[in-house]
C-alpha atoms as a PDB file:
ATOM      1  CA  UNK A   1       0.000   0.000   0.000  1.00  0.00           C
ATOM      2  CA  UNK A   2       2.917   2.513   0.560  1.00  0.00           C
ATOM      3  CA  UNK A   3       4.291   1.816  -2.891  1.00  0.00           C
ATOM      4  CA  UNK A   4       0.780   2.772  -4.102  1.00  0.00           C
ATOM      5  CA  UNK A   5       1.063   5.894  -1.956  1.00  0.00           C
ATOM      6  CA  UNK A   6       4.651   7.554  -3.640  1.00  0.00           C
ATOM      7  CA  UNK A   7       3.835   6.228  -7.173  1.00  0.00           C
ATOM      8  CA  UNK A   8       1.106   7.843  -7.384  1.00  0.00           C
ATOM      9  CA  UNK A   9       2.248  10.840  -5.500  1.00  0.00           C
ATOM     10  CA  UNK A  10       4.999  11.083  -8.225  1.00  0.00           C
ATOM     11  CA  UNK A  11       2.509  10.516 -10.431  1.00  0.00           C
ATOM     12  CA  UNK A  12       0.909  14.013  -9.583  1.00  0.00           C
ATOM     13  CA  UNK A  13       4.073  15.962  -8.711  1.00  0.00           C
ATOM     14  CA  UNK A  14       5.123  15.151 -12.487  1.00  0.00           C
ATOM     15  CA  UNK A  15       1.573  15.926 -13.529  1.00  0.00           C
ATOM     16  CA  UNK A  16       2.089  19.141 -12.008  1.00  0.00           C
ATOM     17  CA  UNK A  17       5.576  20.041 -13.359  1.00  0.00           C
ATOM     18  CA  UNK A  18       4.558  19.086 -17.151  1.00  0.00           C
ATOM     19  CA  UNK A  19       1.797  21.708 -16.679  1.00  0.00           C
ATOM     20  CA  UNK A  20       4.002  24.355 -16.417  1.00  0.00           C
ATOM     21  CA  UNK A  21       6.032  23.888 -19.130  1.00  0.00           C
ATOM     22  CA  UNK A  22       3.284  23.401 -21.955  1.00  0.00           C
ATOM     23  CA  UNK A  23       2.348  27.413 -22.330  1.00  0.00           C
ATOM     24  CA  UNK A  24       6.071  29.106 -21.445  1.00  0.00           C
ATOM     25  CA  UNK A  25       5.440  32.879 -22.371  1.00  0.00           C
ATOM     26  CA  UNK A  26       7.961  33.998 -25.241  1.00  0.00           C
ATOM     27  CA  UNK A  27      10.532  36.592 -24.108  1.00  0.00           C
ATOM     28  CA  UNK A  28       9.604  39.984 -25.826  1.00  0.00           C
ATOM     29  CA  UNK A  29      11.536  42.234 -24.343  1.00  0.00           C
ATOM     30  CA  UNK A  30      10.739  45.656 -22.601  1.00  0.00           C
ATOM     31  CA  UNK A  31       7.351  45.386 -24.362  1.00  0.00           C
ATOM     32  CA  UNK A  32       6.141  47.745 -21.400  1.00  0.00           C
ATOM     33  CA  UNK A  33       8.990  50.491 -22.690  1.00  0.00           C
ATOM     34  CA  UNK A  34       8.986  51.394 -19.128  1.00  0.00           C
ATOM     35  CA  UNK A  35      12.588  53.390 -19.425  1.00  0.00           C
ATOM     36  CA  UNK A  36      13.694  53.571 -22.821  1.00  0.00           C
ATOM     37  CA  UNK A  37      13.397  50.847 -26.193  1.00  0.00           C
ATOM     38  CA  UNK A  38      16.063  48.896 -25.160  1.00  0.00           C
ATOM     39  CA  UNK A  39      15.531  45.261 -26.732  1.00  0.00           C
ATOM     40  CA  UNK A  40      14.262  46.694 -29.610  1.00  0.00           C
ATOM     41  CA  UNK A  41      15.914  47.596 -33.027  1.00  0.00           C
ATOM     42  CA  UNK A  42      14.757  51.309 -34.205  1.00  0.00           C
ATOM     43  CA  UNK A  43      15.201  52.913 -37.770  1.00  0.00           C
ATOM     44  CA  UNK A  44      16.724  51.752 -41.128  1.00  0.00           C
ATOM     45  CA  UNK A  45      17.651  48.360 -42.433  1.00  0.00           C
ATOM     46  CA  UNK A  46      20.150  47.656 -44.330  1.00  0.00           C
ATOM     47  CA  UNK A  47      18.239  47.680 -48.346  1.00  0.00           C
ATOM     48  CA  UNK A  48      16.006  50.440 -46.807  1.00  0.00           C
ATOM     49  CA  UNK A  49      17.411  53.386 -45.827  1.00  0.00           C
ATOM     50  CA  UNK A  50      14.709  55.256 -45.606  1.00  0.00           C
ATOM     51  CA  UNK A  51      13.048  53.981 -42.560  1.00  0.00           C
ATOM     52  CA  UNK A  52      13.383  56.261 -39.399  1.00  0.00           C
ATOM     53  CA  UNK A  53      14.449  55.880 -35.376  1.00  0.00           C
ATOM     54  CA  UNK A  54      11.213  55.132 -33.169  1.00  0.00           C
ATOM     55  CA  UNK A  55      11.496  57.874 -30.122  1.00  0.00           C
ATOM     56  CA  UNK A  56      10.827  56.847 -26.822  1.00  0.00           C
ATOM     57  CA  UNK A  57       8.149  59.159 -24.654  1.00  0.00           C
ATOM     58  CA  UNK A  58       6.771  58.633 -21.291  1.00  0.00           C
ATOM     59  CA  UNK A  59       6.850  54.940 -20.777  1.00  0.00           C
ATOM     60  CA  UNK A  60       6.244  54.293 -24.774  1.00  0.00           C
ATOM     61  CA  UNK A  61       7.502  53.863 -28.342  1.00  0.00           C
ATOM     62  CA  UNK A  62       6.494  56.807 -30.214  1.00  0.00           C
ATOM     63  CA  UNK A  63       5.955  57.107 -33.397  1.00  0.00           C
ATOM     64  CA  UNK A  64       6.088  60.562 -35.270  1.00  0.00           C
ATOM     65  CA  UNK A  65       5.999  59.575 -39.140  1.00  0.00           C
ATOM     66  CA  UNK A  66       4.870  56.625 -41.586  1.00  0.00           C
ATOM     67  CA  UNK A  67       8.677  55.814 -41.920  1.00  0.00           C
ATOM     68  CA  UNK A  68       9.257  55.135 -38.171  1.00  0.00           C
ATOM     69  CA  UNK A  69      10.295  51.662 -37.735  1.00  0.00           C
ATOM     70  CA  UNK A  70      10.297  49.524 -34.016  1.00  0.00           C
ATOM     71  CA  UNK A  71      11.248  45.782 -34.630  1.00  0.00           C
ATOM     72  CA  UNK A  72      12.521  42.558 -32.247  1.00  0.00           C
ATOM     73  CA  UNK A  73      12.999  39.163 -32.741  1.00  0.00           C
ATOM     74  CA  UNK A  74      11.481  36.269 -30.990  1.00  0.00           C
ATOM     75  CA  UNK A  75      12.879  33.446 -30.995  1.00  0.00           C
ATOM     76  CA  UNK A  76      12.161  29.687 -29.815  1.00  0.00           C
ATOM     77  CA  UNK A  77       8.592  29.454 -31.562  1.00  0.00           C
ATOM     78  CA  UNK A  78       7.897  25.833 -32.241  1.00  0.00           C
ATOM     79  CA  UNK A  79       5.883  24.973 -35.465  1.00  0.00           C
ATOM     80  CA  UNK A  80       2.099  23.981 -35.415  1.00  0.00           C
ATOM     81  CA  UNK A  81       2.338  26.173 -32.423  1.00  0.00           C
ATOM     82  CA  UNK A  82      -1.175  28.277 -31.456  1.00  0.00           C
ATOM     83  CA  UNK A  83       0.446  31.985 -30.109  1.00  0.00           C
ATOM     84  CA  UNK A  84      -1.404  34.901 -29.269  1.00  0.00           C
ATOM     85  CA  UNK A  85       0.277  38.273 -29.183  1.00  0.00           C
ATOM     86  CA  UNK A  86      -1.452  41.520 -27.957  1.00  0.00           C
ATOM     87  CA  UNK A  87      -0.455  45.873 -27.875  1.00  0.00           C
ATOM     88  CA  UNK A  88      -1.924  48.596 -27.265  1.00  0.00           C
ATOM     89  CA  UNK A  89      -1.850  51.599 -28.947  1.00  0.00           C
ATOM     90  CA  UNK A  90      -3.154  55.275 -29.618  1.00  0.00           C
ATOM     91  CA  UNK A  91      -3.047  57.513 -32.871  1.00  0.00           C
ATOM     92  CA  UNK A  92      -4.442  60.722 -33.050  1.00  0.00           C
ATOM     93  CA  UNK A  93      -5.732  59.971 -36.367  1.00  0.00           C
ATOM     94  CA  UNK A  94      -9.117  59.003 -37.115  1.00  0.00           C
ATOM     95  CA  UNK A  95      -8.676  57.434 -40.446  1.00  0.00           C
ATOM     96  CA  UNK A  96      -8.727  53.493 -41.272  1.00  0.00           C
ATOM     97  CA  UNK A  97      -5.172  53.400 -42.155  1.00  0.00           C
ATOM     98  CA  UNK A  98      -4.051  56.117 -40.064  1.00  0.00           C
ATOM     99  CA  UNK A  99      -2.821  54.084 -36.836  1.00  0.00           C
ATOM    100  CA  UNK A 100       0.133  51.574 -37.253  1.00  0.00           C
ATOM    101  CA  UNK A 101       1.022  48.988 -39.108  1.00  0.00           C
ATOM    102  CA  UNK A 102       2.318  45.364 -37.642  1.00  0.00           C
ATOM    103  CA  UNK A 103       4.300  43.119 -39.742  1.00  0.00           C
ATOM    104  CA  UNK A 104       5.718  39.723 -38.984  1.00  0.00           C
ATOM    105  CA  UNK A 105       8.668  37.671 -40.545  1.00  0.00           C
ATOM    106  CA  UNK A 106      10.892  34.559 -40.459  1.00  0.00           C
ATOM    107  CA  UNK A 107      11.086  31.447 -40.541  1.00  0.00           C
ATOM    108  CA  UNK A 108       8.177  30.649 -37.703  1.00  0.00           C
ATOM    109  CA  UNK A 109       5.557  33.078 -39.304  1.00  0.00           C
ATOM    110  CA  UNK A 110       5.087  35.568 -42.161  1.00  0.00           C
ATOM    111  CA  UNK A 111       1.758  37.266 -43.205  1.00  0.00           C
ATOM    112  CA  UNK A 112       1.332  40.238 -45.149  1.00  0.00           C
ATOM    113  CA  UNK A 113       1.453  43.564 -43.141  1.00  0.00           C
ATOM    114  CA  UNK A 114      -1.751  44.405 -40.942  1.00  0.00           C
ATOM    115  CA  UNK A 115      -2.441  48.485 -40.996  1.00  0.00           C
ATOM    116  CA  UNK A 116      -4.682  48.741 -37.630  1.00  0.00           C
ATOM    117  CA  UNK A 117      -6.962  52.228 -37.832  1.00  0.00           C
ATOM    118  CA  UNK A 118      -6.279  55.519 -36.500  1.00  0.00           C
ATOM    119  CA  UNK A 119      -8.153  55.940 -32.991  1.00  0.00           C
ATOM    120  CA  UNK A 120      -8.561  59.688 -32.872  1.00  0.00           C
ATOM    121  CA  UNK A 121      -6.515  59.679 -29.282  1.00  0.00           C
ATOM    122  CA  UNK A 122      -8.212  57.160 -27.377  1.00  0.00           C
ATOM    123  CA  UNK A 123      -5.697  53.638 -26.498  1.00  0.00           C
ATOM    124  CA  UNK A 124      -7.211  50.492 -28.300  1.00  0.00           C
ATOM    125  CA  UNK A 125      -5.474  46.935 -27.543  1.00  0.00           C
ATOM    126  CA  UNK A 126      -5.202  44.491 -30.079  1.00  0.00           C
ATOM    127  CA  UNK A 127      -4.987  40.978 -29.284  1.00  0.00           C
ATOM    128  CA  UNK A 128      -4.773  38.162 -31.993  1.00  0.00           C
ATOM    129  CA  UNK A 129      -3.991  34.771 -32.487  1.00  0.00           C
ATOM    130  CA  UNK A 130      -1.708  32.760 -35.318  1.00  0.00           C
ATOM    131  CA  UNK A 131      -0.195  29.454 -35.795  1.00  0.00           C
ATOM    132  CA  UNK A 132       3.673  29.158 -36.018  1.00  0.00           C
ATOM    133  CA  UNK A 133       4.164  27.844 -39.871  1.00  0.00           C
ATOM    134  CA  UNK A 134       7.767  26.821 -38.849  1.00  0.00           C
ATOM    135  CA  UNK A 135      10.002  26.479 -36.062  1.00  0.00           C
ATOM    136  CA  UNK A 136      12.128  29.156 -35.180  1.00  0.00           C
ATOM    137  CA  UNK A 137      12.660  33.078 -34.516  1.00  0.00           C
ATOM    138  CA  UNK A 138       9.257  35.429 -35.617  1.00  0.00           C
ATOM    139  CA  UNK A 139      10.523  39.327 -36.385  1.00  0.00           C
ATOM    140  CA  UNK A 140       8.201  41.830 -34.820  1.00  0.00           C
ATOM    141  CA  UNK A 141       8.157  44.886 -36.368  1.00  0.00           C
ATOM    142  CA  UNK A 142       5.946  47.800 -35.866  1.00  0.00           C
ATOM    143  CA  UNK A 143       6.003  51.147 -38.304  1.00  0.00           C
ATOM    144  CA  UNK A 144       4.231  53.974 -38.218  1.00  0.00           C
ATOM    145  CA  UNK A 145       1.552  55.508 -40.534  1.00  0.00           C
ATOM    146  CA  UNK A 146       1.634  58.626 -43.128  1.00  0.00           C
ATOM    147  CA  UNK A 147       0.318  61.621 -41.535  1.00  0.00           C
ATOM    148  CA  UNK A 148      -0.139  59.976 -37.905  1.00  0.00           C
ATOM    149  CA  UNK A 149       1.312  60.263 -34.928  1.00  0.00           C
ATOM    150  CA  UNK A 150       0.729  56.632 -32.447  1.00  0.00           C
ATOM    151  CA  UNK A 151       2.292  55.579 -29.483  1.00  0.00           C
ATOM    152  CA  UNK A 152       2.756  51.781 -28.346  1.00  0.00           C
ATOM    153  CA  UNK A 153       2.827  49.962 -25.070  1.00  0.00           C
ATOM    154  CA  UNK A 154       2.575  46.214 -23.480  1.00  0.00           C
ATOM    155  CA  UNK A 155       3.780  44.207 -26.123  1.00  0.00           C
ATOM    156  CA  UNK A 156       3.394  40.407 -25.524  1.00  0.00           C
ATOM    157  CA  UNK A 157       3.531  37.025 -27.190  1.00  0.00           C
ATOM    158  CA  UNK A 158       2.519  33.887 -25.533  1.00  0.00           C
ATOM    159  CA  UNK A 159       2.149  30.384 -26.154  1.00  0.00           C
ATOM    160  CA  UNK A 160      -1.779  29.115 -26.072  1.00  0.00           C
ATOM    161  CA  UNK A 161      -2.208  26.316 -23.937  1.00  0.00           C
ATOM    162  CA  UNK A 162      -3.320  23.136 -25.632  1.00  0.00           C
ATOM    163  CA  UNK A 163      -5.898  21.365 -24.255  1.00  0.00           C
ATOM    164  CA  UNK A 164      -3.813  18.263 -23.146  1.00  0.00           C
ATOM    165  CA  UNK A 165      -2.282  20.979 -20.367  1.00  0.00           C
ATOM    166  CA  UNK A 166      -5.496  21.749 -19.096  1.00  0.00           C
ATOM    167  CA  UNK A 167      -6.290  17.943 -18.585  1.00  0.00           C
ATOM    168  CA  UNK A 168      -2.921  17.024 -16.951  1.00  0.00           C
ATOM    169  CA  UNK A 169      -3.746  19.949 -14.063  1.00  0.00           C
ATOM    170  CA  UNK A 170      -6.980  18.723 -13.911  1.00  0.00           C
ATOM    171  CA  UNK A 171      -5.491  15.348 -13.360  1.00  0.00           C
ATOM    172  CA  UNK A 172      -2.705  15.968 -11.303  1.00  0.00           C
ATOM    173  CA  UNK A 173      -4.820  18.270  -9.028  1.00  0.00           C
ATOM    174  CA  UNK A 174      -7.342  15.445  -8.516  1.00  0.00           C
ATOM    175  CA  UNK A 175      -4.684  13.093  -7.887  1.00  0.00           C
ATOM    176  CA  UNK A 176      -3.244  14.891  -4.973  1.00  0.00           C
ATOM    177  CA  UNK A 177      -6.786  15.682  -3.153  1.00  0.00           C
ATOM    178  CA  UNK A 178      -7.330  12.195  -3.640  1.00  0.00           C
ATOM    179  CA  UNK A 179      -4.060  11.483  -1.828  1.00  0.00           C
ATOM    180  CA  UNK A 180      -5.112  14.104   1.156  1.00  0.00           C
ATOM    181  CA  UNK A 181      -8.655  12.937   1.350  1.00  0.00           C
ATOM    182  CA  UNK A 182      -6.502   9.004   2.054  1.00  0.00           C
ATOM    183  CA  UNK A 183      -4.226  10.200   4.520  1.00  0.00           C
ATOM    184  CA  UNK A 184      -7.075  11.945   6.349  1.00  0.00           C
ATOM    185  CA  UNK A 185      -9.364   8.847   6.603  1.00  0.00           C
ATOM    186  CA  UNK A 186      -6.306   6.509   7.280  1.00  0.00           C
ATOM    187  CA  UNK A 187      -4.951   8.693  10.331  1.00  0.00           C
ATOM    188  CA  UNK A 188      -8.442   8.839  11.693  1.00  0.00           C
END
């Protein structure tokens, strides 16, 4: 009966530990822009010099023309993967194309360029979804729109959890109340 006990006390404990590894958040970093844009890579590329340095302002990435470029890579996505990323932003524009613009490349994802609408000063946050097409980094880059002026704030990517990970808490949880609810009736 005490070899019943641990296995299935280890049983839960690894239960528990696989749980936390299924949804690992991916590292963007500073995407609060709490002291400066550290992390990220601001202005021109090489085979586009015309892109422009993203100022910082108050805790965010500002944005002062449709040339202004913000980027970062991410790296350690893992293909077939369900990620949801989310930002929020403000543009004093009012237009459909007059907010910012979000494009993604490399080897783990690459749509064409979203433009997200101008909000005429009030801060919007966008959340999304995708699927990683491949394994590997994801660029994030963020530019500006013509005639706009946008800032941008709490940039995130995370990994969805899958199902499976809800199911192993669920069973690893259960598991160790039943183990509690057996001691307690064996010591009385």
């Amino acid at each position: 009966m005490q070899t019943f006990k641990h296995t299935l006390g280890a049983l839960a404990l690894a239960a528990l530990a696989f749980t936390g590894t299924a949804a690992q958040a991916q590292a963007v970093n500073n995407g609060t822009f709490d002291s400066d844009l550290s992390g990220w890579t601001t202005g021109p590329l090489p085979g586009s010099p015309g892109l422009t340095d993203v100022d910082w302002l108050a805790g965010t990435a500002l944005f002062n023309a449709g040339t202004d470029r913000l980027a970062q890579v991410i790296s350690g996505l893992v293909a077939g993967t369900q990620y949801s990323y989310s930002f929020s932003y403000a543009s004093n524009a009012a237009t459909s194309v007059g907010g910012i613009r979000l494009n993604f490349g490399g080897a783990a994802y690459n749509p064409p360029i979203e433009t997200f609408a101008g909000t005429a000063g009030k801060l919007v946050t966008i959340t999304d979804t995708f699927f990683a097409t491949g394994s590997g980094n994801l660029i994030m880059a963020f530019r500006g729109a013509a005639g706009s002026i946008a800032t941008l704030d709490n940039v995130s990517i995370t990994a969805v959890p899958e199902p499976e990970t809800y199911a192993m808490l669920l069973a690893g949880l259960g598991a160790v109340g039943f183990m509690s609810r057996r001691r307690k009736n064996l010591g009385a």
